[in-house]
PDB file of N, CA and C in Angstrom:
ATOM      1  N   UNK A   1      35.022   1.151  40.185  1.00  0.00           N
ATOM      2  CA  UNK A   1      35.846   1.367  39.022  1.00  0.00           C
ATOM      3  C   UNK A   1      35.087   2.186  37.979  1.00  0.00           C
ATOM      4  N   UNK A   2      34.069   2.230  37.785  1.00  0.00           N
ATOM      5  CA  UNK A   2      32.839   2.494  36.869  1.00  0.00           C
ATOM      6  C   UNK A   2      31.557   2.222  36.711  1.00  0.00           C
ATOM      7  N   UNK A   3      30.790   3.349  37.119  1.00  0.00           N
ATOM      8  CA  UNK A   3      29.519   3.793  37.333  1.00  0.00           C
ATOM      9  C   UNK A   3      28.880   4.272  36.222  1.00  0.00           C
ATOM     10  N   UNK A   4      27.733   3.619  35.565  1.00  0.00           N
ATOM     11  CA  UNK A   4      26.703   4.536  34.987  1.00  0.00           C
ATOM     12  C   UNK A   4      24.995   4.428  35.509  1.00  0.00           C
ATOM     13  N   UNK A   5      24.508   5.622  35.362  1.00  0.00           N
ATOM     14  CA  UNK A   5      23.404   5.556  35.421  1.00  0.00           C
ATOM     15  C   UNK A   5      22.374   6.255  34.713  1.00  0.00           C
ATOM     16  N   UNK A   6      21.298   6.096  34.412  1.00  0.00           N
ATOM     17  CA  UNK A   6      20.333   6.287  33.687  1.00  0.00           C
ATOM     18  C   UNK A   6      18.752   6.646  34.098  1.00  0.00           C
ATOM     19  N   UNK A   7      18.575   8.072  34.102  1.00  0.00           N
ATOM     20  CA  UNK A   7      17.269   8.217  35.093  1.00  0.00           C
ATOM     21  C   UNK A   7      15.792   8.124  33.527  1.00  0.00           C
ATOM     22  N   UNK A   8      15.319   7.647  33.870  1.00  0.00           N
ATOM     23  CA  UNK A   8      14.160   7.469  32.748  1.00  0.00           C
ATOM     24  C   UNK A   8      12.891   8.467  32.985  1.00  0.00           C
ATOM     25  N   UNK A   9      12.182   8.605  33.784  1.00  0.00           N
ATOM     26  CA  UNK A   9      11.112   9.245  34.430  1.00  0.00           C
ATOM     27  C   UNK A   9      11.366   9.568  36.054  1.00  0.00           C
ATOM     28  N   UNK A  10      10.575  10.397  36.050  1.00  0.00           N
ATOM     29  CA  UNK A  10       9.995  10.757  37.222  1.00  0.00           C
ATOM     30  C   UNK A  10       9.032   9.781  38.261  1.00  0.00           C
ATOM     31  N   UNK A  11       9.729   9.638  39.502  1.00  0.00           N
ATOM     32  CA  UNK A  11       8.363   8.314  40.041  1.00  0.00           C
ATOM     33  C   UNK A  11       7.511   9.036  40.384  1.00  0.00           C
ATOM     34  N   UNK A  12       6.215   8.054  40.163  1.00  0.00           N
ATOM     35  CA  UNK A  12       4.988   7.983  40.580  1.00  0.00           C
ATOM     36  C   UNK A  12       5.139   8.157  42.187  1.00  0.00           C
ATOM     37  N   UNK A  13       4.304   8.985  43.035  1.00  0.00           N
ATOM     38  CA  UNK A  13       4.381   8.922  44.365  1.00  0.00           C
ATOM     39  C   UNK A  13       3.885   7.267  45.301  1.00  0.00           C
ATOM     40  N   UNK A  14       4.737   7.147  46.305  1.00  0.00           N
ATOM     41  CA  UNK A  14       4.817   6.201  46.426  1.00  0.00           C
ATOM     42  C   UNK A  14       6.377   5.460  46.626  1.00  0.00           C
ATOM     43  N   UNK A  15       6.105   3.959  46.915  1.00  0.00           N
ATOM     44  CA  UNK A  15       7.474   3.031  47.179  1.00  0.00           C
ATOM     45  C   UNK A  15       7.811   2.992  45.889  1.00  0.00           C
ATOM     46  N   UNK A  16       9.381   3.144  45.940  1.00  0.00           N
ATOM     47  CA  UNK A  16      10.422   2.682  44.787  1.00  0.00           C
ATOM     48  C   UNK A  16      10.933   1.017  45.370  1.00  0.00           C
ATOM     49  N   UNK A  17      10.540   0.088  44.469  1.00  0.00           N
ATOM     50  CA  UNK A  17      11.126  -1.245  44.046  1.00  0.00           C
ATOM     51  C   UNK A  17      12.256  -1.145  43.413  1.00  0.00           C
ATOM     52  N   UNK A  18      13.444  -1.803  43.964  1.00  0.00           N
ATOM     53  CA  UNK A  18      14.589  -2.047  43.523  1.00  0.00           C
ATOM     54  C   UNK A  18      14.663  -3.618  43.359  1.00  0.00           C
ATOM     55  N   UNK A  19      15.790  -3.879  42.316  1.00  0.00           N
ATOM     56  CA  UNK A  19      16.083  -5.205  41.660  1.00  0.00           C
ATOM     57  C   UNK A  19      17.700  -4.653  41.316  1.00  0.00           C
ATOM     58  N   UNK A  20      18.553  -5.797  41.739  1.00  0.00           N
ATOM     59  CA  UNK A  20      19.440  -5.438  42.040  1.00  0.00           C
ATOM     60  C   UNK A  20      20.212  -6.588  41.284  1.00  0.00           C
ATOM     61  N   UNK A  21      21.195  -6.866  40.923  1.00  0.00           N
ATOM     62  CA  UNK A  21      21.984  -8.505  40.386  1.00  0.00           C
ATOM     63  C   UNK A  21      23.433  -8.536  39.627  1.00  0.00           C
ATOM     64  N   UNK A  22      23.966  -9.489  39.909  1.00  0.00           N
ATOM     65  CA  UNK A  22      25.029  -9.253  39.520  1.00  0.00           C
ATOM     66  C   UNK A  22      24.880 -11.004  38.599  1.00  0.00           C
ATOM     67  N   UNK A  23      25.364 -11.058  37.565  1.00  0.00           N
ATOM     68  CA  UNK A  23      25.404 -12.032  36.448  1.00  0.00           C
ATOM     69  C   UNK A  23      27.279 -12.452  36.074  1.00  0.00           C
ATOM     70  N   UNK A  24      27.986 -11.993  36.382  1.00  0.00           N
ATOM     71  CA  UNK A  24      29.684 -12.333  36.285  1.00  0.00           C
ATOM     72  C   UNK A  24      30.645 -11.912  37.046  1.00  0.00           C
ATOM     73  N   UNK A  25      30.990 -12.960  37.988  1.00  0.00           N
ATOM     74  CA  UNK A  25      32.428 -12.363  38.839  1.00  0.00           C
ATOM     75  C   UNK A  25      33.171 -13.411  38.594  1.00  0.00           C
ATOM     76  N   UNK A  26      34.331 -12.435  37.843  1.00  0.00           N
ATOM     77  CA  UNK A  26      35.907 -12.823  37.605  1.00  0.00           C
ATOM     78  C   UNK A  26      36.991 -12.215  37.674  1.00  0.00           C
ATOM     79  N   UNK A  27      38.060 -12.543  37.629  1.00  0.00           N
ATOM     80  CA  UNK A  27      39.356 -11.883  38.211  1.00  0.00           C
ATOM     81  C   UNK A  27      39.320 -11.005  38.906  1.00  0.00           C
ATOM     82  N   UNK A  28      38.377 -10.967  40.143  1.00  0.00           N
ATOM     83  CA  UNK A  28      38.311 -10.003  41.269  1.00  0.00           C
ATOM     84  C   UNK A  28      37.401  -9.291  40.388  1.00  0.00           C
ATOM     85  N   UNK A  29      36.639  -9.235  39.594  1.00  0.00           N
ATOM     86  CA  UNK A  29      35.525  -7.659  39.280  1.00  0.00           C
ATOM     87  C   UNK A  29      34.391  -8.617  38.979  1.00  0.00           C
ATOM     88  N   UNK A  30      33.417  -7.695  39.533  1.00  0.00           N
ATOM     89  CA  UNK A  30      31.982  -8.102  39.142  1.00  0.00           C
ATOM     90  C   UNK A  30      31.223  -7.070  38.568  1.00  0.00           C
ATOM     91  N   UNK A  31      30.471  -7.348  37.910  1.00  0.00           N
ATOM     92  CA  UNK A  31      29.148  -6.102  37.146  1.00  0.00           C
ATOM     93  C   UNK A  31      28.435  -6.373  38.318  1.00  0.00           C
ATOM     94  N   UNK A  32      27.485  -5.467  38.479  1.00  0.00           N
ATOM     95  CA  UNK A  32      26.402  -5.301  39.130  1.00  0.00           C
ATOM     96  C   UNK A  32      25.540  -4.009  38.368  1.00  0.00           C
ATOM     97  N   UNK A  33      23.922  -4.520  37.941  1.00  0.00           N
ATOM     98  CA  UNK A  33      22.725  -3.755  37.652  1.00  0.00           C
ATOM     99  C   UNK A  33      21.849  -3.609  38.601  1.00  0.00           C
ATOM    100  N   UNK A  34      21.181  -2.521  38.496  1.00  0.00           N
ATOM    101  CA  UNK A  34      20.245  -1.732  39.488  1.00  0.00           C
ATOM    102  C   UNK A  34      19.204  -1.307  38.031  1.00  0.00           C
ATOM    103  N   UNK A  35      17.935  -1.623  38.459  1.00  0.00           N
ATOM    104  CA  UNK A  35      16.594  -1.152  38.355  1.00  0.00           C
ATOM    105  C   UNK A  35      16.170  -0.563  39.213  1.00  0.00           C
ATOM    106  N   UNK A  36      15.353   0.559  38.972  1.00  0.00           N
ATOM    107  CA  UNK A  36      13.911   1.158  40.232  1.00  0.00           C
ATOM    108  C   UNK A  36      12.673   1.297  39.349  1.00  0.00           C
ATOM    109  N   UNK A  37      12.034   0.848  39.938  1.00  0.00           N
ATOM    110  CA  UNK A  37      10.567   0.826  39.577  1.00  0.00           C
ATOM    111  C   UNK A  37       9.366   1.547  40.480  1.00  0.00           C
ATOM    112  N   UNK A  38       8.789   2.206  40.054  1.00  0.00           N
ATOM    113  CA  UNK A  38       8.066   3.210  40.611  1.00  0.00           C
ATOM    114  C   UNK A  38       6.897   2.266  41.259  1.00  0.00           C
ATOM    115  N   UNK A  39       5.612   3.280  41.814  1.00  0.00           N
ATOM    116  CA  UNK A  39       4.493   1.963  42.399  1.00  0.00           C
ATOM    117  C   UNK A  39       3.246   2.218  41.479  1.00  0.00           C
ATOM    118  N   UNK A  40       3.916   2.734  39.986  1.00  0.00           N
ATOM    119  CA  UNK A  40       2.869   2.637  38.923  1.00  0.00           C
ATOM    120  C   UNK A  40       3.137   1.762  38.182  1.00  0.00           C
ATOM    121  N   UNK A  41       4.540   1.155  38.629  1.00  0.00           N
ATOM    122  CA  UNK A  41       5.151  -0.073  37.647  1.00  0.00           C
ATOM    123  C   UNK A  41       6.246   0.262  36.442  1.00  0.00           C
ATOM    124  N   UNK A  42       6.405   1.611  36.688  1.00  0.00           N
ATOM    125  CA  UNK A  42       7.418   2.286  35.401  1.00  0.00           C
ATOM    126  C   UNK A  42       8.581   2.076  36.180  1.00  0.00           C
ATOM    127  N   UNK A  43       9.452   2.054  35.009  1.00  0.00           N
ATOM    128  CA  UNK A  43      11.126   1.486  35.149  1.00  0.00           C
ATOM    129  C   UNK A  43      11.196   3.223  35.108  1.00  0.00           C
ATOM    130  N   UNK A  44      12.269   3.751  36.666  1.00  0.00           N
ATOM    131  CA  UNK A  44      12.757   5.364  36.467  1.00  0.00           C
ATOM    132  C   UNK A  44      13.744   5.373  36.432  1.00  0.00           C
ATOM    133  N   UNK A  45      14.293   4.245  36.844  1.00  0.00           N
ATOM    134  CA  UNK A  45      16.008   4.566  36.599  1.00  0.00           C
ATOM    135  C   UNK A  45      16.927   2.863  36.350  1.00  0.00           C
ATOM    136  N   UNK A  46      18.185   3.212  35.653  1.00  0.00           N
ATOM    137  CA  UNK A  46      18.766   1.784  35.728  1.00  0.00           C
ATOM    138  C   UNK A  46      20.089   2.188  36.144  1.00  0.00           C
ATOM    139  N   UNK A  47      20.838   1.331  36.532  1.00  0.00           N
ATOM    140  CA  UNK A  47      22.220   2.008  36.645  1.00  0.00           C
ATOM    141  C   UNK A  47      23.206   0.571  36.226  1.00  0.00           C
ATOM    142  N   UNK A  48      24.302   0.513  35.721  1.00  0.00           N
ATOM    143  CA  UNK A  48      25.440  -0.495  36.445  1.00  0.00           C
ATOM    144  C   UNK A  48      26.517  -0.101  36.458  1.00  0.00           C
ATOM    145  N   UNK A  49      27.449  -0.711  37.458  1.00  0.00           N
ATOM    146  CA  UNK A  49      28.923  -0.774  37.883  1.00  0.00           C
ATOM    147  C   UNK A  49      29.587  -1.570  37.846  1.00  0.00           C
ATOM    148  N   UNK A  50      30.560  -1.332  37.584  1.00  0.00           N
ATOM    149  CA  UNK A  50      31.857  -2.712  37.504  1.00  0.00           C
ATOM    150  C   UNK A  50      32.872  -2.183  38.617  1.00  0.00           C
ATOM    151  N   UNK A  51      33.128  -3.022  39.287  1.00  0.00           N
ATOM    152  CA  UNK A  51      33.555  -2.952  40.628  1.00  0.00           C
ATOM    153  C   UNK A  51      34.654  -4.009  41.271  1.00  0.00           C
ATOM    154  N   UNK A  52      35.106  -3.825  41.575  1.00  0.00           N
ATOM    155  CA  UNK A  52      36.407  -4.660  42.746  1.00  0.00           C
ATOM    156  C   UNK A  52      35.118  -5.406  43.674  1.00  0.00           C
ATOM    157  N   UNK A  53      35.971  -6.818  43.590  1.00  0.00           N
ATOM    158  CA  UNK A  53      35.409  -7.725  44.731  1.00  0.00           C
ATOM    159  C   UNK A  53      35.295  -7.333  45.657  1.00  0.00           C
ATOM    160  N   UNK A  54      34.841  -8.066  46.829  1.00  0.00           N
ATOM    161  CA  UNK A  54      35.413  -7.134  48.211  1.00  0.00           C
ATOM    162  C   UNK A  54      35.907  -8.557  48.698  1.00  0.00           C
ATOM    163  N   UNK A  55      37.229  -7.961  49.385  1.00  0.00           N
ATOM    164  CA  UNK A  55      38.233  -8.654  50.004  1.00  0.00           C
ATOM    165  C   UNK A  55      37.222  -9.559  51.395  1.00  0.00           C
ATOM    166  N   UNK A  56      37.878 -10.844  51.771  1.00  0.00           N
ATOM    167  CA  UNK A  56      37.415 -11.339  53.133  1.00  0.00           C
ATOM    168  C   UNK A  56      37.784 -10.966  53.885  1.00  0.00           C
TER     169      UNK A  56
END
């Protein structure tokens, strides 16, 4: 339904760490946030979406 995202820096070479979570699902929609974290420990990007459940 709606996407934003937010690039902060450039990563450090190396693995990107993601953290991922969702904190409220109701009437069929949930938020969901995204972090990446570089392997110098800097936050490069965040993003969140609000999104449709997914059906069973």
């Amino acid at each position: 339904m709606e996407l934003t995202a937010h690039l902060r820096a450039e990563p450090a070479p190396g693995w990107i760490r993601a953290k991922l979570y969702t904190r409220n699902i109701a009437g069929g929609m949930f938020e969901e946030d995204c972090e990446l974290w570089d392997s110098a420990g800097r936050l490069v990007a965040q993003s969140r979406q609000l999104a449709r459940q997914p059906r069973d």
